[in-house]
Protein backbone atom coordinates (compact mmCIF):
# COMPACT_ATOMS: atom_id res chain seq x y z
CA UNK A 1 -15.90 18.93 12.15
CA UNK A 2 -17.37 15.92 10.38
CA UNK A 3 -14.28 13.64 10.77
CA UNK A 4 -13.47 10.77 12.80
CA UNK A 5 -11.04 11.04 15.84
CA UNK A 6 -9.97 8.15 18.45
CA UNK A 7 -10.36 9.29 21.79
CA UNK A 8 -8.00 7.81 24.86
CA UNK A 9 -9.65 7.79 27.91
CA UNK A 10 -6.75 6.88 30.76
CA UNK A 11 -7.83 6.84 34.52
CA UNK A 12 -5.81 9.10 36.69
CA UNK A 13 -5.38 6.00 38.78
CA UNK A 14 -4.35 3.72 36.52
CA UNK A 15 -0.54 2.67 36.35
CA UNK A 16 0.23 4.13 32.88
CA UNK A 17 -1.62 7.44 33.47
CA UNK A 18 1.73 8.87 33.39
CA UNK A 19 2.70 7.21 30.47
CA UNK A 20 0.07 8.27 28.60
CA UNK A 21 0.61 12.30 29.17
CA UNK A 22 4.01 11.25 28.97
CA UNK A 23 3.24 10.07 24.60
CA UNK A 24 0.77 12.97 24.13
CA UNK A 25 3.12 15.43 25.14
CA UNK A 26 5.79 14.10 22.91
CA UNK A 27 3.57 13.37 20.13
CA UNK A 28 1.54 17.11 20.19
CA UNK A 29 5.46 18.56 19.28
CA UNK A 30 5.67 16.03 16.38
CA UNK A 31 4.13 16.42 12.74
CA UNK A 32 4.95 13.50 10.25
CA UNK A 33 2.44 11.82 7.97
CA UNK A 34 3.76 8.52 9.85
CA UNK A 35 3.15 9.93 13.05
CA UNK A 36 -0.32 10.12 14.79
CA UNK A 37 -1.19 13.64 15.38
CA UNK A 38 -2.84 15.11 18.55
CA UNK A 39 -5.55 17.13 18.63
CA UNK A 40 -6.57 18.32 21.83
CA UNK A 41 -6.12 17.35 25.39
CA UNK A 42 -8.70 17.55 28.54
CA UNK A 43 -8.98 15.64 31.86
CA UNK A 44 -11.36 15.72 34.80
CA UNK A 45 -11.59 14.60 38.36
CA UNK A 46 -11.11 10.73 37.54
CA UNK A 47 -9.87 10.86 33.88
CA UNK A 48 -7.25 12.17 31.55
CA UNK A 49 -8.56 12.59 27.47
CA UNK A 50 -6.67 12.75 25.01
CA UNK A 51 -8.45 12.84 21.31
CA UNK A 52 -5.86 11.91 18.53
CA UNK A 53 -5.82 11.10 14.99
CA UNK A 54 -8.16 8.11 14.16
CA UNK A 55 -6.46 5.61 12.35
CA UNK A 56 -7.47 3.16 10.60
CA UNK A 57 -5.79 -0.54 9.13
CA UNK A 58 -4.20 -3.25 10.45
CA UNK A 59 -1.01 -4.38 12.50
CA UNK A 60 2.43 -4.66 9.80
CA UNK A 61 2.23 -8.64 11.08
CA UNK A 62 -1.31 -9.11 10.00
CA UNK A 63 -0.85 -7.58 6.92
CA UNK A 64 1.96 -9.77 5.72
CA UNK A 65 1.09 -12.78 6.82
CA UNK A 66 -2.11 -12.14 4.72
CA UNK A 67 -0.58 -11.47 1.43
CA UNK A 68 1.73 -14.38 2.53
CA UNK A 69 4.40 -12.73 0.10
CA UNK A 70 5.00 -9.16 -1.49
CA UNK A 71 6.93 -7.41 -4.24
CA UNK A 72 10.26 -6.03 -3.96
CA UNK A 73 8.37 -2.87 -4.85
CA UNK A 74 6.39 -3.33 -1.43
CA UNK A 75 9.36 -4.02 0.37
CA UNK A 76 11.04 -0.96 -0.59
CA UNK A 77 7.74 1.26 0.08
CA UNK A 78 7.92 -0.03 3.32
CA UNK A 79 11.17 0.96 3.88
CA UNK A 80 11.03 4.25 2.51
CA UNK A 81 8.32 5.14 5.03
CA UNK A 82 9.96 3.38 7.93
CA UNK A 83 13.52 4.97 7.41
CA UNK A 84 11.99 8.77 6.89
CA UNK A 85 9.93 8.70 10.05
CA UNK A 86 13.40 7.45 11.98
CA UNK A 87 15.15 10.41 10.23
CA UNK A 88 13.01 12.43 11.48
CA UNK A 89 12.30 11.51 15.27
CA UNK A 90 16.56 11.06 15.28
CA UNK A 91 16.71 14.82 13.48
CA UNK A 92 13.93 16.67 14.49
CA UNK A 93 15.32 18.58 17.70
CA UNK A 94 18.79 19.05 19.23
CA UNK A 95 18.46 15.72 21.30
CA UNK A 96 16.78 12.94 19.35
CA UNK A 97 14.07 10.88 20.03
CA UNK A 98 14.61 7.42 20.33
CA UNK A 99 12.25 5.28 20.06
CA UNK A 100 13.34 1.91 21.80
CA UNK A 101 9.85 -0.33 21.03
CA UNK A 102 9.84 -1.02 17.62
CA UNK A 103 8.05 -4.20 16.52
CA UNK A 104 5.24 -5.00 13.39
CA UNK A 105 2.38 -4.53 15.84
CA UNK A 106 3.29 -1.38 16.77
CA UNK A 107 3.28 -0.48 12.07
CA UNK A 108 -0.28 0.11 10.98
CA UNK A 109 -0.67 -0.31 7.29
CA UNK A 110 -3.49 2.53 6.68
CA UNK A 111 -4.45 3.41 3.18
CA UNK A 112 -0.95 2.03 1.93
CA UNK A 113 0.79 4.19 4.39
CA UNK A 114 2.62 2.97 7.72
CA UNK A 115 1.39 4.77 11.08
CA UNK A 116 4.08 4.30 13.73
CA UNK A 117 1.75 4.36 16.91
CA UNK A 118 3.10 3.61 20.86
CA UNK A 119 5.25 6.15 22.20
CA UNK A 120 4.62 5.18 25.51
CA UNK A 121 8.11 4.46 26.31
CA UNK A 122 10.17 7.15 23.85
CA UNK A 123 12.13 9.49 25.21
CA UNK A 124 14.69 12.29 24.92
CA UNK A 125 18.23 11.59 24.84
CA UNK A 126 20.22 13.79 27.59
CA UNK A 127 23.22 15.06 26.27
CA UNK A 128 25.50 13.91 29.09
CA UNK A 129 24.15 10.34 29.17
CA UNK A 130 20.44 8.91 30.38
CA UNK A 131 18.61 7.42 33.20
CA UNK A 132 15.61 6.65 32.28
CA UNK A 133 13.90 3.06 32.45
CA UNK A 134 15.10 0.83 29.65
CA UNK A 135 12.12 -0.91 28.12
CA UNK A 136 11.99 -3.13 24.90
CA UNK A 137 11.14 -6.34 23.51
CA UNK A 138 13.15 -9.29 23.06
CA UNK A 139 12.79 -9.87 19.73
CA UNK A 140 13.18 -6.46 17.96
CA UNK A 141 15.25 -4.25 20.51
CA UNK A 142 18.97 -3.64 20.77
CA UNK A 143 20.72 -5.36 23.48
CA UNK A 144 21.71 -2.54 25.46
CA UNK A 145 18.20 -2.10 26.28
CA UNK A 146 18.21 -4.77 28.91
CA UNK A 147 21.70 -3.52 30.21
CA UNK A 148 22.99 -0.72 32.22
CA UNK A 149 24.56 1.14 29.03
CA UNK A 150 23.37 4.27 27.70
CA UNK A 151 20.60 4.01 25.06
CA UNK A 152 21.46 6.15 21.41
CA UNK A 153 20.01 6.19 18.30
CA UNK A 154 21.74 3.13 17.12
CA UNK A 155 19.70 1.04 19.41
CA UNK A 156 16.91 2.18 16.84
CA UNK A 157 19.07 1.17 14.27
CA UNK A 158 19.31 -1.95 15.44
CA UNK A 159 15.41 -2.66 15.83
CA UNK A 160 15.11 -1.15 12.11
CA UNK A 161 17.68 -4.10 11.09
CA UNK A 162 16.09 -6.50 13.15
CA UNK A 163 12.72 -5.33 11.52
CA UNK A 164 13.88 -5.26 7.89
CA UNK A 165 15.00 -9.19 8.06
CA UNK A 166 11.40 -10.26 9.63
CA UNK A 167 9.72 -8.42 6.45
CA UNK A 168 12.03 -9.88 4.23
CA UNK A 169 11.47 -13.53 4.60
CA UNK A 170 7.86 -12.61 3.00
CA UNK A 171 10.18 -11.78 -0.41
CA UNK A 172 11.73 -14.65 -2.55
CA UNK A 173 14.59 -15.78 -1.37
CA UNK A 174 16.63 -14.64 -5.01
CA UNK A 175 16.01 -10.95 -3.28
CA UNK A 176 15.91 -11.01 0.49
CA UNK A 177 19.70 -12.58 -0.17
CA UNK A 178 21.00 -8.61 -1.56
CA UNK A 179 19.96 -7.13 2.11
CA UNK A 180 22.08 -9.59 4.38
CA UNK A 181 25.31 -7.46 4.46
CA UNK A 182 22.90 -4.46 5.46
CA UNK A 183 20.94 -6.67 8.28
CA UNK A 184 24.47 -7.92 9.64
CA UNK A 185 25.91 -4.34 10.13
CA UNK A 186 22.56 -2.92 11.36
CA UNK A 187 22.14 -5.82 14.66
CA UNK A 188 25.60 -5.82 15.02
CA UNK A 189 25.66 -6.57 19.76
CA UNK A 190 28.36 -3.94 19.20
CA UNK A 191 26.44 -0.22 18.96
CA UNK A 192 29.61 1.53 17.53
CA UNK A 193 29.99 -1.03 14.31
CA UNK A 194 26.08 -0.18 13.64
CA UNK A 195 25.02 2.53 10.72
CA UNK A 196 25.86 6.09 12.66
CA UNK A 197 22.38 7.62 10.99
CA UNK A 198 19.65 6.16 9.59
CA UNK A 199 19.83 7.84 6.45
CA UNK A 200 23.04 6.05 6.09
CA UNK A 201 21.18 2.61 6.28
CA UNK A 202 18.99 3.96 3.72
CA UNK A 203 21.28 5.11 0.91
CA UNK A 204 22.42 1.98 1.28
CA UNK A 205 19.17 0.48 0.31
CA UNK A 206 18.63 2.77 -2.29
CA UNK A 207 21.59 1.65 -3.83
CA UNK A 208 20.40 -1.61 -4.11
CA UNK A 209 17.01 -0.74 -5.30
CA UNK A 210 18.59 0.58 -8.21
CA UNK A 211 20.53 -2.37 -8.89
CA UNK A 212 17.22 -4.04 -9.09
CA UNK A 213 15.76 -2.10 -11.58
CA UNK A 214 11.83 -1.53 -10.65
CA UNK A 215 9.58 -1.65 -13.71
CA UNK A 216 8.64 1.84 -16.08
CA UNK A 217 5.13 2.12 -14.41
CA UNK A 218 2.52 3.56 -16.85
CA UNK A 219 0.24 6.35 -15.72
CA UNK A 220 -3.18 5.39 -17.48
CA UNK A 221 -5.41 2.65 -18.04
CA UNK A 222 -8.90 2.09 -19.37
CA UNK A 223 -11.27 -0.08 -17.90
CA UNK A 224 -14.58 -0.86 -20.06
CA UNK A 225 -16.62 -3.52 -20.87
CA UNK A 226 -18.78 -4.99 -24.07
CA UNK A 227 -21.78 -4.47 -22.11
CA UNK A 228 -23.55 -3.89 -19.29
CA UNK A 229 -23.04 -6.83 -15.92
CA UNK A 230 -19.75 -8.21 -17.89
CA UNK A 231 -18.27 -7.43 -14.96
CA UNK A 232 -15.71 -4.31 -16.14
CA UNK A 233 -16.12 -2.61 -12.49
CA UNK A 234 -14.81 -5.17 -10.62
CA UNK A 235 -11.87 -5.93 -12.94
CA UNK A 236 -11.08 -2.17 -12.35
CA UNK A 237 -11.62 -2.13 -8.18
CA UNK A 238 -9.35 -5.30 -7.98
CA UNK A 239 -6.53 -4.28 -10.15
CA UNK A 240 -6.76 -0.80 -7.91
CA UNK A 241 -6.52 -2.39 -5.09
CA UNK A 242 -3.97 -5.24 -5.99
CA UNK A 243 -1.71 -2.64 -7.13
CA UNK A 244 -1.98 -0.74 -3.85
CA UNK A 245 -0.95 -3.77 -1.84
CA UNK A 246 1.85 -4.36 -4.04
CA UNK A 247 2.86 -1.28 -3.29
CA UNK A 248 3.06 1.27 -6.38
CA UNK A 249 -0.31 4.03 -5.99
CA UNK A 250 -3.36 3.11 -7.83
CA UNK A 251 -6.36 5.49 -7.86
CA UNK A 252 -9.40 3.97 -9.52
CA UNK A 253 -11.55 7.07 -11.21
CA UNK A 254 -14.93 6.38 -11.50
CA UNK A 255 -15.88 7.83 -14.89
CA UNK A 256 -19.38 5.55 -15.06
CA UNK A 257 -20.77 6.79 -12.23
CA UNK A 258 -20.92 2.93 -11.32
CA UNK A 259 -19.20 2.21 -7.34
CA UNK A 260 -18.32 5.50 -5.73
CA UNK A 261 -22.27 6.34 -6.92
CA UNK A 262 -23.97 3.66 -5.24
CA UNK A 263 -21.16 2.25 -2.87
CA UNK A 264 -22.81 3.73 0.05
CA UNK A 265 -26.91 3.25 -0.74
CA UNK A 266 -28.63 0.68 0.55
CA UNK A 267 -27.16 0.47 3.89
CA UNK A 268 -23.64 -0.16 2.71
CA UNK A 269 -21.84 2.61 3.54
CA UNK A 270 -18.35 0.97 2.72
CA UNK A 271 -16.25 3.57 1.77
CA UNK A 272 -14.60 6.56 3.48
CA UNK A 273 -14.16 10.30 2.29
CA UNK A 274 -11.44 12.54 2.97
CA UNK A 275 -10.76 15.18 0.43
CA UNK A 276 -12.39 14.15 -2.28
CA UNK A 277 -11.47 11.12 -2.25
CA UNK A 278 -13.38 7.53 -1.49
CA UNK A 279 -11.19 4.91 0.89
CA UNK A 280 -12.20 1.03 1.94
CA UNK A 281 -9.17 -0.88 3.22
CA UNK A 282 -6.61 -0.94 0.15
CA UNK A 283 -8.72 0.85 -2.71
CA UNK A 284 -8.50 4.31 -3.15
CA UNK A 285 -10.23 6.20 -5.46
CA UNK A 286 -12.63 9.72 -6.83
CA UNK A 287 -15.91 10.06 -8.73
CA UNK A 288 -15.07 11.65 -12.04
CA UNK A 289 -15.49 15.56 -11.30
CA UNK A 290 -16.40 17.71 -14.11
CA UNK A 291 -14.11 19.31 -16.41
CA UNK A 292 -14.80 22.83 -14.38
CA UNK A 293 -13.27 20.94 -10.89
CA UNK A 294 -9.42 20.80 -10.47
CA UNK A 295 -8.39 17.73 -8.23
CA UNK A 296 -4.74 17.20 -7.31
CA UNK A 297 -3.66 13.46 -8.81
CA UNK A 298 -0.45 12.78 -7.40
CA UNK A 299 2.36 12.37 -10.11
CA UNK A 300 3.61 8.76 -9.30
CA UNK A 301 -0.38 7.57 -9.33
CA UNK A 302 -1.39 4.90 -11.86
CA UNK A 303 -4.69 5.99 -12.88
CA UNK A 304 -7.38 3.15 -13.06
CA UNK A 305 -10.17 4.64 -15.51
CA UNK A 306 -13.75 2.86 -15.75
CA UNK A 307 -15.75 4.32 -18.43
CA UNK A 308 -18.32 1.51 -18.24
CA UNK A 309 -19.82 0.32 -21.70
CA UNK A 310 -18.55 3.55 -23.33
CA UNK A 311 -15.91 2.45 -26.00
CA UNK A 312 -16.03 5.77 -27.45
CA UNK A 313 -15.06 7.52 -24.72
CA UNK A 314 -12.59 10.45 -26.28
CA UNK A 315 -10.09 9.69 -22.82
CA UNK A 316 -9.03 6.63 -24.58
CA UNK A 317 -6.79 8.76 -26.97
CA UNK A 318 -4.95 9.27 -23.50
CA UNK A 319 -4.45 5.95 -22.08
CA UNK A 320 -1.41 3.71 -21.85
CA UNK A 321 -3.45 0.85 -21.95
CA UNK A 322 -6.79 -0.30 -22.56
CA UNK A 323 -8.44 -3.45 -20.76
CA UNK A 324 -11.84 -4.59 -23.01
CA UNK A 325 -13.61 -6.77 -20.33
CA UNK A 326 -16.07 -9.41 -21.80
CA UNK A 327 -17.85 -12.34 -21.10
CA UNK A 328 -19.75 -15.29 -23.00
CA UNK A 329 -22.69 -15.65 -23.95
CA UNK A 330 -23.84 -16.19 -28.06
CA UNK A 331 -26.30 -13.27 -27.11
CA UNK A 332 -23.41 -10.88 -26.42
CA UNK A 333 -21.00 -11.66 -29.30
CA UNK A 334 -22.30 -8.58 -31.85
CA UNK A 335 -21.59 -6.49 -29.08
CA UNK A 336 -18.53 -7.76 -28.29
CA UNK A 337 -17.50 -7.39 -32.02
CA UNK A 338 -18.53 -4.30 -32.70
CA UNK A 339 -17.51 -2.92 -29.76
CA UNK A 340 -13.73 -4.58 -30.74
CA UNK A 341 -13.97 -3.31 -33.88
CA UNK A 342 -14.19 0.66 -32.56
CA UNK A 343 -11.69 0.16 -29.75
CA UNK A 344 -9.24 -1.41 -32.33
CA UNK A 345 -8.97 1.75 -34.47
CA UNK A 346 -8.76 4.31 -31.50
CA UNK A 347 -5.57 2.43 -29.80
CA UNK A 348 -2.73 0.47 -30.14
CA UNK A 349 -2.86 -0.77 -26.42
CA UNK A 350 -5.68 -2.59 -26.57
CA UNK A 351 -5.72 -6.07 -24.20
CA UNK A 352 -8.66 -8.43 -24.27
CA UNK A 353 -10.16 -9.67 -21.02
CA UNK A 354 -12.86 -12.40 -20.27
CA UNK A 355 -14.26 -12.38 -17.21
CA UNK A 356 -16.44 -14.93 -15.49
CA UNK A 357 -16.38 -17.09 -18.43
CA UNK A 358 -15.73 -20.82 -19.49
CA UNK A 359 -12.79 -22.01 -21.18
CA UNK A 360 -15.19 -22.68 -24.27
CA UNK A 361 -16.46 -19.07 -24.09
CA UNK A 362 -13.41 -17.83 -24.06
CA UNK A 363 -12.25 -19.53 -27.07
CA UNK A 364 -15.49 -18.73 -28.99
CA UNK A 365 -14.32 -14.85 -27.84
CA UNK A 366 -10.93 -15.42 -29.01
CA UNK A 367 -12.44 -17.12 -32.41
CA UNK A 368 -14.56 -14.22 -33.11
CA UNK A 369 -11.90 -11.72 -32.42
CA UNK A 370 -9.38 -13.00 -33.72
CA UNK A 371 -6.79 -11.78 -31.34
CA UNK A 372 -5.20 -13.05 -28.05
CA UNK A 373 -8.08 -12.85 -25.04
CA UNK A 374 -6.78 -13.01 -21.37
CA UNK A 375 -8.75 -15.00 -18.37
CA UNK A 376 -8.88 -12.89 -15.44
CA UNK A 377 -9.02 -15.27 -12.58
CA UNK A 378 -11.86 -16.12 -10.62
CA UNK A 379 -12.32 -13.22 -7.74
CA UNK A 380 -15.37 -13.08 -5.28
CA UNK A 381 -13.69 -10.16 -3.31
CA UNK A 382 -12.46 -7.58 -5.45
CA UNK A 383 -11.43 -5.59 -2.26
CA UNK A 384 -9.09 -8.60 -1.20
CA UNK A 385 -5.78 -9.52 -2.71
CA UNK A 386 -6.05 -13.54 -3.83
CA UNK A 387 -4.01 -15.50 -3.17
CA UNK A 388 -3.41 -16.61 -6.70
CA UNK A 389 -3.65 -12.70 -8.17
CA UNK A 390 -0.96 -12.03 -5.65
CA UNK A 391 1.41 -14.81 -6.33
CA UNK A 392 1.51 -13.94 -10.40
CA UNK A 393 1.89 -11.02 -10.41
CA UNK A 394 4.83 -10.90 -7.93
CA UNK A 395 6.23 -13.97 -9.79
CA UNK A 396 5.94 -11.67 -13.27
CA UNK A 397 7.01 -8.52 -11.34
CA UNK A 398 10.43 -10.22 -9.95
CA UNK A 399 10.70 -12.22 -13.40
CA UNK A 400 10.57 -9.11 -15.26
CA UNK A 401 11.97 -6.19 -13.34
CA UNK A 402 12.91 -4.27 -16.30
CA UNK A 403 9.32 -4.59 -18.07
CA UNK A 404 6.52 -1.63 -18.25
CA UNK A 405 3.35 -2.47 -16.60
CA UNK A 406 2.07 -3.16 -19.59
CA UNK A 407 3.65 -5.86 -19.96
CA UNK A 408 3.54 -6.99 -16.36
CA UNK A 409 0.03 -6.86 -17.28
CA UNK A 410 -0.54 -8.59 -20.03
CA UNK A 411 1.98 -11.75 -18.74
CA UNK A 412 -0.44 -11.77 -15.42
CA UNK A 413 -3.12 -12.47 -17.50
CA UNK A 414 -1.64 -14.50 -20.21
CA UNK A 415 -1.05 -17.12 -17.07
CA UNK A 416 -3.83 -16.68 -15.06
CA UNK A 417 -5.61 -19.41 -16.56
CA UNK A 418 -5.32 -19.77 -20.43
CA UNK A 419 -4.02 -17.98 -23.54
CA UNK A 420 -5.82 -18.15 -26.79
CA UNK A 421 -4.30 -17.82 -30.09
């Protein structure tokens, strides 16, 4: 069917053979875009096979320990998707589903969205009390899991808490401090004094995500350059992707025919397709389809546009902000001009950016301009979040919670490296 599937091969022998049918069977009743689905299940003499949604990312741990720290915007993305699934296994039948193993390596972070994966030891709560195996993990579960008392939802609850304070000491401190009432009630030892539902944990975090005031996002932004090789693609790419990580939904639109064109010549074959649309690790994005082809952008997205070299692009009239990448070069300062000069009367959101230039360049850009220029910091992945790309802009996004991304934006730049006047 031309799409990748992971396929479980357990030997009928083998300890957790039961365990195994145990999770498919659970799993084939469930449907839940944070929930692996199952597709089909066969065995022979010597080998249950069970083919199931292929997923692909990395463990919750890995991912935060590589951005090393994350937005309050992340933070509640990730607990949006954690606290829905949990809804929904505690909600979804008569007897919930509990499921008693929660802990970041069992989170894959998968094209911005969290997989919950393992089920091997989830089960159904009897109505008149349990006796199955209690299994867990020091670290995460609730303490009646290692005791003799009967295992409820709130032991879920608990893990969630637990959870929620590990992910938090990856925010600044002037945030993760709102959450400690919420952690304390949720790992309570005593089940009773716990939240009775999840969705009552959440409200509660809701409550102080509006306190906190998340930025206006814009919807549109141009991407183009003064010329060809100034490097306007990969300004684009990396602010899709950096976004993504941060956690708001960026789509970059390829309106050059420049990446999603030639991504996958030459042997590459980097990116992914699934419904139009192109995936490698946190970038998302579509080629530009003709006027005659209707694709579906979702309504939160921030749209990344990269016309290229073409300043007179009429989609400019319909941006919230335009990014004019440059470099230096005497050779390439009537084309910067001129090209300034057009973009200046077509919009009123107009930021300039030079890219893989020298301080000296820059200022000759600035000079010629006359205007404000922004340094956009040195990247040789534009796939990867930086280390320093990461740490401005969640500096700027805490530091101004009330501002549009505009202005986030522009303040990222302005202190990347230098600001010219």
């Amino acid at each position: 069917m031309d799409q990748e599937r992971a396929l479980k091969k357990v030997p009928k022998s083998s300890a957790f053979a039961e365990s195994a049918l145990s999770e498919a069977r659970l799993l084939k009743s469930l449907e839940h875009p944070s929930i692996p689905r199952i597709f089909d299940f066969e065995e022979d003499n010597a080998f249950y096979y069970i083919v199931e949604e292929y997923i692909d990312g990395e463990t919750l741990d890995s991912f935060l320990l590589h951005q090393q720290l994350i937005s309050p915007g992340l933070f509640f993305n990730i607990c949006e998707q954690l606290c829905n699934v949990f809804i929904y296994l505690h909600t979804q039948i008569s007897t919930p589903i509990i499921y008693r193993d929660l802990k970041p390596e069992h989170i894959i972070v998968c094209h911005n969205k969290l997989k919950l994966i393992d089920y091997g030891v989830s089960a159904y709560v009897i109505q008149d009390g349990n006796n199955f195996n209690h299994y867990g993990n020091i670290e995460f579960s609730a303490p009646e899991c290692f005791t003799e008392d009967t295992i409820t939802p709130a032991a879920d609850i608990y893990s969630l808490g637990q959870l929620l304070q590990y992910i938090l000491t990856f925010t600044p401190d002037s945030f993760s401090h709102k959450f400690q009432h919420i952690i304390q009630k949720a790992t309570t030892s005593d089940a009773s004094l716990r939240y009775v539902t999840v969705a009552e944990l959440y409200q509660e975090i809701q409550e102080i995500q509006k306190l906190t005031g998340q930025p206006h996002l814009i919807h549109k932004i141009a991407v183009l350059g003064s010329h060809r090789g100034c490097g306007s693609t990969h300004v684009a790419v990396s602010l899709t992707c950096e976004l993504n990580i941060l956690g708001y939904h960026g789509i970059y639109i390829d309106s050059a025919k420049s990446i999603l064109c030639h991504g996958n010549h030459d042997g590459l074959q980097i990116f992914k397709q699934k419904n139009g649309y192109y995936y490698y690790k946190s970038f998302q994005g579509i080629p530009d389809y003709s006027d005659g082809i209707q694709f579906n952008i979702p309504k939160d997205a921030i749209q990344i546009y990269d016309l290229g070299t073409d300043v007179c692009n009429e989609k400019i009239y319909d941006m919230d902000l335009v990014l004019y990448v440059c470099n230096g070069g005497f050779w390439h300062l009537n084309d910067i001009y001129r090209n300034h000069s057009i973009l200046k009367k077509m919009t009123a959101s107009l930021s300039v950016i030079c890219n893989m230039c020298s301080r000296q360049d820059a200022s000759a850009i600035a000079a010629l301009l006359n205007c404000s220029v922004y340094h956009f910091p040195y990247d040789s992945d534009m796939f990867k979040s930086s280390v320093q790309k990461e740490t401005l802009i969640q500096k700027l996004l805490e530091l101004k919670g009330g501002a549009s991304l505009s202005d986030t934006l522009k303040g990222y730049l302005r202190k990347s490296i230098l600001h010219h006047s």
